[in-house]
C-alpha atoms as a PDB file:
ATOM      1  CA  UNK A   1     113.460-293.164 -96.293  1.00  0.00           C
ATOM      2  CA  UNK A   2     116.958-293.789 -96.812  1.00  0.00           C
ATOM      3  CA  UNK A   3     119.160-291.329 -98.507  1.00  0.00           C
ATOM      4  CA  UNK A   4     121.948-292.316-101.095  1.00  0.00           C
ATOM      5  CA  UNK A   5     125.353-291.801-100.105  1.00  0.00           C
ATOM      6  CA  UNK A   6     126.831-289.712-102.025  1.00  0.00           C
ATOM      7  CA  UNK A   7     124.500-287.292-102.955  1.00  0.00           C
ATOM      8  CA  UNK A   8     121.427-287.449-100.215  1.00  0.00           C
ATOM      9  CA  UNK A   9     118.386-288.574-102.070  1.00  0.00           C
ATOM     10  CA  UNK A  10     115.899-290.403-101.402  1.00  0.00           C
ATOM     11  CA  UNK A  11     116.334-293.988-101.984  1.00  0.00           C
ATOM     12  CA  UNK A  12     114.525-297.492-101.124  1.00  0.00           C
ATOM     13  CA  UNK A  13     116.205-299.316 -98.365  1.00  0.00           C
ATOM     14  CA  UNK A  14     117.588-302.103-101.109  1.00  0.00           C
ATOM     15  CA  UNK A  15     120.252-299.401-102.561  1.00  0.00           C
ATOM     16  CA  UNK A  16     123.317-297.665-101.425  1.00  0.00           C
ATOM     17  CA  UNK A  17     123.396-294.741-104.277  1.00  0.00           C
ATOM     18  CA  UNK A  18     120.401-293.653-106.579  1.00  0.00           C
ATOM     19  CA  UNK A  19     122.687-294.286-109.877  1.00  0.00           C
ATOM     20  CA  UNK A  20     125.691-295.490-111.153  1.00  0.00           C
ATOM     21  CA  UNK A  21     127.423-291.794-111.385  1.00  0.00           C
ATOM     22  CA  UNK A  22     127.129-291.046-107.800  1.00  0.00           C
ATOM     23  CA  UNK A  23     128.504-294.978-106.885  1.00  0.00           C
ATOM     24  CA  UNK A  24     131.438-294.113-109.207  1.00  0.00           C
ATOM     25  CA  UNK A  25     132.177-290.696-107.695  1.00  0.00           C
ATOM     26  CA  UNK A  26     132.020-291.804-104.301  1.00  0.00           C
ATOM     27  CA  UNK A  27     134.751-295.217-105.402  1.00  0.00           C
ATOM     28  CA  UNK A  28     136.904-292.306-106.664  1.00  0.00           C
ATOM     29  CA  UNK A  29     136.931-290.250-103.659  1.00  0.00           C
ATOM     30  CA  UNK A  30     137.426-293.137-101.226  1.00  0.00           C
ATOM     31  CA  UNK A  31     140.217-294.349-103.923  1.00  0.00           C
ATOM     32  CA  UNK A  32     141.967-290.778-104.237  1.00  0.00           C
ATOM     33  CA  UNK A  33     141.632-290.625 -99.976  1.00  0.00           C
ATOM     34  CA  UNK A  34     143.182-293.611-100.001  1.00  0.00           C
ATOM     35  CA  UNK A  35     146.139-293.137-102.068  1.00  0.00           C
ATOM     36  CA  UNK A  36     146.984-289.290-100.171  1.00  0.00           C
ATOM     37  CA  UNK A  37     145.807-289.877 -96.467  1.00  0.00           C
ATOM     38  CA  UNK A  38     148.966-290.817 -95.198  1.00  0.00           C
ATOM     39  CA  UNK A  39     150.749-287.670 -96.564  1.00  0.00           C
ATOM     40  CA  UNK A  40     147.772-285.465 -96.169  1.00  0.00           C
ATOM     41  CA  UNK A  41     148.053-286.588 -92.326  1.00  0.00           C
ATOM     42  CA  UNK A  42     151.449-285.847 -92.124  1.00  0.00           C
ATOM     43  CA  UNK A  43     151.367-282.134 -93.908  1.00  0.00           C
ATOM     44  CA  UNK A  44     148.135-281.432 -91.605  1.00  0.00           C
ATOM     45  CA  UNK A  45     150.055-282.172 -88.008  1.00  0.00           C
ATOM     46  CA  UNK A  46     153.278-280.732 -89.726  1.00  0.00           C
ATOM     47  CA  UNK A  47     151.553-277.422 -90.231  1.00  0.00           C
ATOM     48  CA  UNK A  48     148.962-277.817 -87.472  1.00  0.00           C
ATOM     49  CA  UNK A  49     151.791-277.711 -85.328  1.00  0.00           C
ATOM     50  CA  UNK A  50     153.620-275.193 -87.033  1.00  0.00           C
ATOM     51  CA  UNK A  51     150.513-272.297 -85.873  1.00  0.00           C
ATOM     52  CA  UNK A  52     151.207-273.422 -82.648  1.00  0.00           C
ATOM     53  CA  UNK A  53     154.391-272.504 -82.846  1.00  0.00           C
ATOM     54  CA  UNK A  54     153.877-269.438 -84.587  1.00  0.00           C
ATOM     55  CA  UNK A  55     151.511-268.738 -81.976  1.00  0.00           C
ATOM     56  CA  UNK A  56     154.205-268.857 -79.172  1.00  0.00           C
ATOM     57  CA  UNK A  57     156.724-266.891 -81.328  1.00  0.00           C
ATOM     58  CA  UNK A  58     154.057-264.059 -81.708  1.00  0.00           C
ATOM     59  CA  UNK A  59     154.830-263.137 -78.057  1.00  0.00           C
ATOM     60  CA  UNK A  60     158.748-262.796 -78.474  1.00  0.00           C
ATOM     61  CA  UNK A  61     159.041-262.073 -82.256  1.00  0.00           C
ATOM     62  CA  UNK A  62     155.395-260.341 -83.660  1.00  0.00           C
ATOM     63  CA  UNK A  63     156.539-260.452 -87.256  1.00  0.00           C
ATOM     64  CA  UNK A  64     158.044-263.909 -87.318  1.00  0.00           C
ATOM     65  CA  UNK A  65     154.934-265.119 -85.757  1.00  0.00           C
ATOM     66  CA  UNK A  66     152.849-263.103 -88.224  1.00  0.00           C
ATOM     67  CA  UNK A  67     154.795-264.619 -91.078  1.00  0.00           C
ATOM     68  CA  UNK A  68     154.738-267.761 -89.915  1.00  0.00           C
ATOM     69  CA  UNK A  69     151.439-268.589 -88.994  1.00  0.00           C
ATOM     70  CA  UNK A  70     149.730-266.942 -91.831  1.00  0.00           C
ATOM     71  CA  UNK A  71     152.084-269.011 -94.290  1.00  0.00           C
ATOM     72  CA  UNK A  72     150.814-272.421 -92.340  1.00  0.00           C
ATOM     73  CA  UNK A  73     147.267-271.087 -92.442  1.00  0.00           C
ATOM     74  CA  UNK A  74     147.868-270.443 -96.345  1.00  0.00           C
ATOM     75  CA  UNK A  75     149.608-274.032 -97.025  1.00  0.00           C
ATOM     76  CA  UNK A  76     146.329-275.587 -95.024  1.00  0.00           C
ATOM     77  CA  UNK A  77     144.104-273.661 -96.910  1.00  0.00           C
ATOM     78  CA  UNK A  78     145.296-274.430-100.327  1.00  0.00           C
ATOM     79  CA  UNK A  79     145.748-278.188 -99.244  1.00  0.00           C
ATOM     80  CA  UNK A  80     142.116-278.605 -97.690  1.00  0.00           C
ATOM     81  CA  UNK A  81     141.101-277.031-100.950  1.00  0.00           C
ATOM     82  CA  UNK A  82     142.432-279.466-103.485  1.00  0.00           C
ATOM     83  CA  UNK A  83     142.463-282.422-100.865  1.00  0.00           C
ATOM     84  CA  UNK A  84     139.229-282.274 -99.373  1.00  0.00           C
ATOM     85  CA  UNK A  85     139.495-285.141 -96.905  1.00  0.00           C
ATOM     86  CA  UNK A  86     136.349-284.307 -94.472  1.00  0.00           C
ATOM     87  CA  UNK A  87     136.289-286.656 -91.361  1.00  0.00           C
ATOM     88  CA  UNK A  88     134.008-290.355 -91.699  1.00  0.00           C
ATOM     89  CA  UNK A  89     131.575-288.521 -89.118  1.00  0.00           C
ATOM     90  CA  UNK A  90     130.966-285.715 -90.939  1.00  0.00           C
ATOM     91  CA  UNK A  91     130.728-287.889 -93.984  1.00  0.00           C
ATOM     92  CA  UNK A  92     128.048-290.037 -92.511  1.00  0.00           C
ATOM     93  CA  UNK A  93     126.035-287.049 -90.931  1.00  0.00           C
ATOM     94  CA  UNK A  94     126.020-284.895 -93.988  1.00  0.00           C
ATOM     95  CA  UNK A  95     126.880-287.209 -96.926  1.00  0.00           C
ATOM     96  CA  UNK A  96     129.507-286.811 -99.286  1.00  0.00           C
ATOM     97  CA  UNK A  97     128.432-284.356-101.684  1.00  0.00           C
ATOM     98  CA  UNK A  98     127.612-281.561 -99.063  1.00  0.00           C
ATOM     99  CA  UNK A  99     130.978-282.694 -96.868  1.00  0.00           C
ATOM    100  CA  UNK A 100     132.947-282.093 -99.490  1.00  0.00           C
ATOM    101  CA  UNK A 101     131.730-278.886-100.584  1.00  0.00           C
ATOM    102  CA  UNK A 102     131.673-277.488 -96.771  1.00  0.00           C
ATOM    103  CA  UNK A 103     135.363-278.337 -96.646  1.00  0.00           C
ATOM    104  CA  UNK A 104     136.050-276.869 -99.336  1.00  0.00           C
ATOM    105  CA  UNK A 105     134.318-273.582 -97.927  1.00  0.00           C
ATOM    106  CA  UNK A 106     136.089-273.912 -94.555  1.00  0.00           C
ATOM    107  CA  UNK A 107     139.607-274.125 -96.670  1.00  0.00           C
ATOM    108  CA  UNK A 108     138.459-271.036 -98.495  1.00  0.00           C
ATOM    109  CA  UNK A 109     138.106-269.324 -95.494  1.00  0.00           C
ATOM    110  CA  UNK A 110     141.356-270.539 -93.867  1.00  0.00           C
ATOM    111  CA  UNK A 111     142.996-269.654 -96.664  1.00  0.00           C
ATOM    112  CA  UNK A 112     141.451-265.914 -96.761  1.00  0.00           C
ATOM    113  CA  UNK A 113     142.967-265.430 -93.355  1.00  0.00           C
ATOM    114  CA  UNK A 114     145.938-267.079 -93.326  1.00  0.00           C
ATOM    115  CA  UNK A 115     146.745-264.692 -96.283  1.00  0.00           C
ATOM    116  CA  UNK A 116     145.343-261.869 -94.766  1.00  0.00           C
ATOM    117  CA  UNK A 117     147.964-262.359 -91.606  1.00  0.00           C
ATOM    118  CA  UNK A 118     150.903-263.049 -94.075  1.00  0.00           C
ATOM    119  CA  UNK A 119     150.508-260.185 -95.457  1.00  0.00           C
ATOM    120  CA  UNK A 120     149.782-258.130 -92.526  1.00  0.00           C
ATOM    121  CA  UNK A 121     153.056-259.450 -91.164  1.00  0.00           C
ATOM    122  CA  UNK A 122     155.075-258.391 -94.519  1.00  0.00           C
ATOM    123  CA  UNK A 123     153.867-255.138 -94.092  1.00  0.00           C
ATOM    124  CA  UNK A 124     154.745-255.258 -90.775  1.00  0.00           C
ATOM    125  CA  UNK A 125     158.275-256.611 -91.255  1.00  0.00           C
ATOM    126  CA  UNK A 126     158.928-253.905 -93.376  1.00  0.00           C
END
């Protein structure tokens, strides 16, 4: 059987979504991806890039990598948690419903441990 789109029922091959709620909610996530990608793109290599750095800096300066790359992990984090933008892959392999909601549990985690470092490397600093 074929499974609705948004929310993985079962459906018959002639639909897309098994009701008109899950049609709408999926039209207002592809809407609201639409409207932030471009800036969500640009904060995610921005700060991407900026643990890399941090990384690097670790080596020379401990608590300005610390710092650093716990307060990228952090600004991730919170971003993947209100912008939960999961890639058209993992859309199509686990629908959007249950994409979603995994991405929101991977920023959650991010987020855990980029605070956890940021604060480590407070405590450190001082």
């Amino acid at each position: 059987m074929k499974r609705c789109d948004y929310c993985a029922k079962e459906i018959s091959y002639h639909e897309m979504y098994c009701s008109d709620e899950c049609r709408d909610k999926t039209f207002d996530f592809y809407d609201l991806r639409d409207k932030f990608q471009k800036v969500f793109s640009v904060i995610n290599g921005i700060f991407v890039l900026g643990i890399g750095i941090c990384i690097f800096l670790y080596s020379f300066m401990p608590n300005v990598g610390l710092i650093g790359g716990g307060g990228c992990m952090t600004i991730l984090g919170v971003m993947y948690l209100f912008l939960p933008f999961p890639p058209d892959v993992f859309i199509e392999k686990q629908k959007l419903k249950k994409a979603v909601f995994l991405t929101r549990i991977i920023a959650c985690v991010i987020l855990v441990i980029g605070a956890a470092v940021l604060i480590y490397g407070i405590i450190r600093a001082l």
